[in-house]
N, C-alpha and C. Protein backbone atom coordinates (compact mmCIF):
# COMPACT_ATOMS: atom_id res chain seq x y z
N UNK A 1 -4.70 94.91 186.99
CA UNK A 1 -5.96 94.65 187.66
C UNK A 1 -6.28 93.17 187.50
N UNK A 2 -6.71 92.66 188.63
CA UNK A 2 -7.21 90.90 188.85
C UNK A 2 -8.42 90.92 188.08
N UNK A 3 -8.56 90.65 187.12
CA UNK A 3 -9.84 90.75 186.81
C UNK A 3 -10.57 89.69 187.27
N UNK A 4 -10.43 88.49 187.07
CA UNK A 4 -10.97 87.26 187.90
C UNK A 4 -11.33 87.38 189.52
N UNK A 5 -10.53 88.00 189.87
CA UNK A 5 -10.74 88.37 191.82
C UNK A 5 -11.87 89.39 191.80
N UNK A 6 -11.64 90.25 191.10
CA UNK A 6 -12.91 91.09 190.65
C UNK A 6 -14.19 90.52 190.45
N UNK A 7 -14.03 89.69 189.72
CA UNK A 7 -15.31 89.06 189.21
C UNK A 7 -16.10 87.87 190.39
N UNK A 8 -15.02 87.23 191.10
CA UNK A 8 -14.89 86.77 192.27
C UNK A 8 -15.66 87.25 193.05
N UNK A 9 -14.89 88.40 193.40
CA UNK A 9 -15.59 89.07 194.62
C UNK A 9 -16.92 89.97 194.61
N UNK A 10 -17.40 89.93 193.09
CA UNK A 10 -18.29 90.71 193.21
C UNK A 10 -19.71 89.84 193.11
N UNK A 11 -19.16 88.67 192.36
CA UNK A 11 -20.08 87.32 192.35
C UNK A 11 -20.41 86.81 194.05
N UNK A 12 -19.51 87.32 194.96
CA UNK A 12 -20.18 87.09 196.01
C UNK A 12 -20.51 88.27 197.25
N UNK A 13 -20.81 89.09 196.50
CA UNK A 13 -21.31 90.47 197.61
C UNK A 13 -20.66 91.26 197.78
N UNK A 14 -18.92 90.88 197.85
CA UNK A 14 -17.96 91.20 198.74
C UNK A 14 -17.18 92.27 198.24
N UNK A 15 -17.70 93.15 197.01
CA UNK A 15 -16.86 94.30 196.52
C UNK A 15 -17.51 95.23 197.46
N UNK A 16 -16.82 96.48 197.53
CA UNK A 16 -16.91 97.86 198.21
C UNK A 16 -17.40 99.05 197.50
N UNK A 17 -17.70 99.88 197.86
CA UNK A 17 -17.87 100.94 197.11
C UNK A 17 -16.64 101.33 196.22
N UNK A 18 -15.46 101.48 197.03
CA UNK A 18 -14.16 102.05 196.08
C UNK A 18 -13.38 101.38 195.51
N UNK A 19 -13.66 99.58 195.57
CA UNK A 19 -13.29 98.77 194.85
C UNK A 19 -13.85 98.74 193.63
N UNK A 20 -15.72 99.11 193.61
CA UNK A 20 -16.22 99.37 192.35
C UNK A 20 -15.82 100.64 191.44
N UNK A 21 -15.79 101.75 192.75
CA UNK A 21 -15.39 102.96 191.64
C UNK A 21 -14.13 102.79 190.78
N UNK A 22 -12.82 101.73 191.15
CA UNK A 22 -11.94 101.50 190.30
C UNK A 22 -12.30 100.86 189.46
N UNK A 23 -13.11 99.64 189.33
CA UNK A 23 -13.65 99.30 188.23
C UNK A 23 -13.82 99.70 187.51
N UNK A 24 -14.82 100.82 187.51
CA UNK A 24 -15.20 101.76 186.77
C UNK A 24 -14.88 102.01 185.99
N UNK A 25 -13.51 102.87 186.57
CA UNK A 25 -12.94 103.70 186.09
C UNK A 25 -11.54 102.84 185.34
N UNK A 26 -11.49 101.64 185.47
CA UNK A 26 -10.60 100.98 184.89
C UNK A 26 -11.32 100.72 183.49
N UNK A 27 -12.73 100.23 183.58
CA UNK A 27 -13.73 100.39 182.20
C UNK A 27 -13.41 101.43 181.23
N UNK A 28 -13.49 102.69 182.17
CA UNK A 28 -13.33 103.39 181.18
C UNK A 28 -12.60 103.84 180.76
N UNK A 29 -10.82 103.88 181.49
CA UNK A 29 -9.98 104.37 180.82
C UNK A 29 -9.08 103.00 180.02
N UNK A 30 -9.70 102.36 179.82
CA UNK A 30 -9.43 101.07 178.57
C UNK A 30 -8.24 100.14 179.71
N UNK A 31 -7.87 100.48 180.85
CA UNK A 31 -7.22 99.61 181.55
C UNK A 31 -7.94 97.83 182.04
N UNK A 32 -9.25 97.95 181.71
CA UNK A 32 -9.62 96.86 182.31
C UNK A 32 -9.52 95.72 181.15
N UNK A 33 -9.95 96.26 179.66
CA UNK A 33 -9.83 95.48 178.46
C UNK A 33 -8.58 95.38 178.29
N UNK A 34 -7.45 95.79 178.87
CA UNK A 34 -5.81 95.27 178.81
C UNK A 34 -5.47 94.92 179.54
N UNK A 35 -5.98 94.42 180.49
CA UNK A 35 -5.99 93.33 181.72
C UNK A 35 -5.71 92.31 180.96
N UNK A 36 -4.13 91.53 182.11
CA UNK A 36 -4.19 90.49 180.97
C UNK A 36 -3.86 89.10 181.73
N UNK A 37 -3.67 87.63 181.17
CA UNK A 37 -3.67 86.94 182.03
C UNK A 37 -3.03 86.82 183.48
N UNK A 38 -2.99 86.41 184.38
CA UNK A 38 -2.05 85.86 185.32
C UNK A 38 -1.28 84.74 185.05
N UNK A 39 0.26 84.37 185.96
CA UNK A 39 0.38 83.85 185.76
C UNK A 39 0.26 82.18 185.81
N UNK A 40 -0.14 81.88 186.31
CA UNK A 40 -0.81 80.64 186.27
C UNK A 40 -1.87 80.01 185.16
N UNK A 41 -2.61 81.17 184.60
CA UNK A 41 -3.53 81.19 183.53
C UNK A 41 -2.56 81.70 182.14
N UNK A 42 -1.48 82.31 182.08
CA UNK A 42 -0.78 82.45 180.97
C UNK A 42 -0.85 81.07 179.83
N UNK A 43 -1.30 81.20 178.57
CA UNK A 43 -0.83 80.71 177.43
C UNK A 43 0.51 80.96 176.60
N UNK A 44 0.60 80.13 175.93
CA UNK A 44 1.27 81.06 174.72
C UNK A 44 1.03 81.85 174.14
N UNK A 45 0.98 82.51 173.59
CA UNK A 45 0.75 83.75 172.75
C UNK A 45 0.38 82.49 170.69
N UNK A 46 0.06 82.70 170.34
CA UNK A 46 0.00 82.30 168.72
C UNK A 46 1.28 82.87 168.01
N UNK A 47 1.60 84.19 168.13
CA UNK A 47 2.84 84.78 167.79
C UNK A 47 4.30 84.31 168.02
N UNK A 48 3.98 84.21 169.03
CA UNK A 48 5.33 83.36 169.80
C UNK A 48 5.61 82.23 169.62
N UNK A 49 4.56 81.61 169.53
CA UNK A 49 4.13 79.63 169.30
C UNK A 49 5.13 79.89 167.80
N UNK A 50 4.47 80.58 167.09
CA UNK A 50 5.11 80.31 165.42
C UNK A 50 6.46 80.75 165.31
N UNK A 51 6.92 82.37 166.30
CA UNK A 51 8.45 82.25 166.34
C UNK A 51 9.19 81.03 166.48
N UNK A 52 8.76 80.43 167.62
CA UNK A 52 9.81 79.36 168.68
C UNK A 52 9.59 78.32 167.35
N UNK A 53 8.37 77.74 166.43
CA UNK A 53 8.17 76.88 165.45
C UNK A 53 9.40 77.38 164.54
N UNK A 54 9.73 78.54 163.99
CA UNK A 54 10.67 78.89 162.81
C UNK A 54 12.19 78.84 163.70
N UNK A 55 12.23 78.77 165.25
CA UNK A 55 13.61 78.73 165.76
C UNK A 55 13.85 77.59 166.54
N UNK A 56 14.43 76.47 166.81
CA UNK A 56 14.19 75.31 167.20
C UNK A 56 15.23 75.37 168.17
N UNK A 57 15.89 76.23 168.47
CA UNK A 57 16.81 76.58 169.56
C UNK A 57 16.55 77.59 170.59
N UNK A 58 15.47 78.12 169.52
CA UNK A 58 15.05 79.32 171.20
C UNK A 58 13.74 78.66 171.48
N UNK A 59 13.03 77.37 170.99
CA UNK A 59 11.67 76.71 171.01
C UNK A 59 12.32 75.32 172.40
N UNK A 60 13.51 75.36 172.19
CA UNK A 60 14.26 74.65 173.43
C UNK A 60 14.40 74.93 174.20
N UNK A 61 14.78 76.32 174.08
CA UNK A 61 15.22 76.81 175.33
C UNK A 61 13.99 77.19 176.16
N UNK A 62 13.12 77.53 175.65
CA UNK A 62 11.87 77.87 175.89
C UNK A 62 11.48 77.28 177.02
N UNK A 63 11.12 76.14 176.18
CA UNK A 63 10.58 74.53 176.66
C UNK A 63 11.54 73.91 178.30
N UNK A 64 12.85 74.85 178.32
CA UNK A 64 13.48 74.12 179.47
C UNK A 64 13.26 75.03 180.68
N UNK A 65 12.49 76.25 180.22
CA UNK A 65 12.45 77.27 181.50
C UNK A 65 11.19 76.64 182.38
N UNK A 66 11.16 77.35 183.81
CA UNK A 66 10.23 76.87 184.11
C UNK A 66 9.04 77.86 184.21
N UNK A 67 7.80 77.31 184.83
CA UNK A 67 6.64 78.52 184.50
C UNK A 67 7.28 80.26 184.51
N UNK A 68 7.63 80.38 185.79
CA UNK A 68 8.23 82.08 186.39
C UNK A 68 9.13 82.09 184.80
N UNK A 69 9.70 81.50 184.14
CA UNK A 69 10.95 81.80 183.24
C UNK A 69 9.90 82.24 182.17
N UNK A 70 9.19 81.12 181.53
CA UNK A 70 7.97 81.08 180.44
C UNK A 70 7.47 82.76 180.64
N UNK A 71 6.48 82.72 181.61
CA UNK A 71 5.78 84.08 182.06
C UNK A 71 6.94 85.40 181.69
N UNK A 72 8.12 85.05 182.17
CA UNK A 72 8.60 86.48 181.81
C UNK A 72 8.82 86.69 180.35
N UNK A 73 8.94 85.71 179.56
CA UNK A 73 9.27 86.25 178.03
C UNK A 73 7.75 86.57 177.84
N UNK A 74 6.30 85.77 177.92
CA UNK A 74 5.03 85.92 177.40
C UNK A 74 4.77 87.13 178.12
N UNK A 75 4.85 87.75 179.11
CA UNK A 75 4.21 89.16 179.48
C UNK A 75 4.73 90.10 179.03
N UNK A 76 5.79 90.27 178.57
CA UNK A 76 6.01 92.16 177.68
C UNK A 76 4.82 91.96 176.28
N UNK A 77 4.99 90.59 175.95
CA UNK A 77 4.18 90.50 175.07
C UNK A 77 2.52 90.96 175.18
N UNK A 78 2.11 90.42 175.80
CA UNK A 78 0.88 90.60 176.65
C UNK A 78 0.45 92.10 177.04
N UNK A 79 1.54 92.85 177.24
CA UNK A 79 1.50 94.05 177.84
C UNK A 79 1.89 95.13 176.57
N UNK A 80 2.23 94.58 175.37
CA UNK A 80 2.86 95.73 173.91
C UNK A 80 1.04 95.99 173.95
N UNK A 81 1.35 97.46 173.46
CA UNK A 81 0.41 98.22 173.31
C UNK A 81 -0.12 98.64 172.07
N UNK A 82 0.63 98.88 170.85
CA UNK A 82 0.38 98.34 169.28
C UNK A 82 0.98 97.16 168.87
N UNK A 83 0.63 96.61 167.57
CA UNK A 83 1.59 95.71 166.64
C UNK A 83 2.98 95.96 166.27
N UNK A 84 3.29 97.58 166.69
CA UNK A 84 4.60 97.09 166.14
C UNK A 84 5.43 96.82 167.51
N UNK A 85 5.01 97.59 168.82
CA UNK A 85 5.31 97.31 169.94
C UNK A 85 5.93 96.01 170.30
N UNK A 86 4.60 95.47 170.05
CA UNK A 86 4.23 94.05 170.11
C UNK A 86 5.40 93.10 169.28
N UNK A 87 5.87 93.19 167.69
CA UNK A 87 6.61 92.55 167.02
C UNK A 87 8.18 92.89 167.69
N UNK A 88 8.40 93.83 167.69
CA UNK A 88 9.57 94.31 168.41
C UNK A 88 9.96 93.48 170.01
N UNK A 89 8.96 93.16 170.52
CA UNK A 89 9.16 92.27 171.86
C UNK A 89 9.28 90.89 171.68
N UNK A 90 8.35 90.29 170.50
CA UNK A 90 8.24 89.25 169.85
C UNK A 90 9.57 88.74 169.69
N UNK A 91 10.12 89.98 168.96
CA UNK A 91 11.80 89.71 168.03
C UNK A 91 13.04 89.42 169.41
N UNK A 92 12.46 90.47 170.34
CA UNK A 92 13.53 90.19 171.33
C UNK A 92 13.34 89.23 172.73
N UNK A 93 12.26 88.52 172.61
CA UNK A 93 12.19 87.31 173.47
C UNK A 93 12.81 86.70 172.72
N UNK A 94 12.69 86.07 171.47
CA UNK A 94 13.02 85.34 170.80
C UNK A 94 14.99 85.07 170.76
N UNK A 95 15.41 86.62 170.39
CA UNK A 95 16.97 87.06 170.39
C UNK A 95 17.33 86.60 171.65
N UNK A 96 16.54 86.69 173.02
CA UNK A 96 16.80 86.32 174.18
C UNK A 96 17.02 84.89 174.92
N UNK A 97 16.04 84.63 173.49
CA UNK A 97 16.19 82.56 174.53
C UNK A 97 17.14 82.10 173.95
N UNK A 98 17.86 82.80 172.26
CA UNK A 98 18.98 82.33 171.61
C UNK A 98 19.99 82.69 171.76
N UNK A 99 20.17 83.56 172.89
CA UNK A 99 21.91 84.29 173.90
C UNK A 99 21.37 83.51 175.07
N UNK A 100 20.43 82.84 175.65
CA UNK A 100 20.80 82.26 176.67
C UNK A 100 20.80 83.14 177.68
C-alpha cells in the first residue's frame, strides 16, 4: 500500500469511498503499519549499515549497485516480519553481495 499517495490523495478530496474502505481495513488488519518505504524514499536499514561496516567487501559491493540493485537487498529486509526473520535476511543479503 502507497501510503504517501494515500495521504496525497486524501489531502486533496480525491479519495473514494472504496479507496477509503481499504484503508480501513488496511488499519486494521496491521497491513498499513507495515507499509514500507518506496523505492526512491528507501534508506538503509541501521542493521545493514553495521553488517556492510563489519564486511568491507560486501559494503563495496553494495556501494557499486545501483538504486534498483540497493532496493532489492533493503526490501526483504523491510518486509521480515519478526527479528529472527529479519536477521536471517540480514545474513543473506549480506552472503549475497559477497558471491557476487
Amino acid at each position: 500500500m502507497n501510503v504517501e499517495r494515500v495521504e496525497a490523495l486524501t489531502a486533496a478530496g480525491r479519495m473514494r469511498p472504496p479507496g477509503l474502505a481499504e484503508v480501513a481495513a488496511a488499519r486494521a488488519d496491521g497491513r498499513w503499519a507495515a507499509a514500507y518505504a518506496a523505492q526512491r524514499e528507501a534508506v538503509v536499514p541501521p542493521d545493514l549499515a553495521e553488517a556492510l561496516a563489519a564486511r568491507p567487501e560486501a559494503a563495496a559491493r553494495f556501494e557499486a549497485l545501483g538504486r534498483t540493485g540497493r532496493y532489492r537487498v533493503v526490501l526483504p529486509l523491510l518486509k521480515a516480519r519478526t527479528p529472527a526473520g529479519r536477521a536471517a535476511r540480514l545474513e543473506r543479503a549480506v552472503l549475497g553481495l559477497l558471491d557476487g
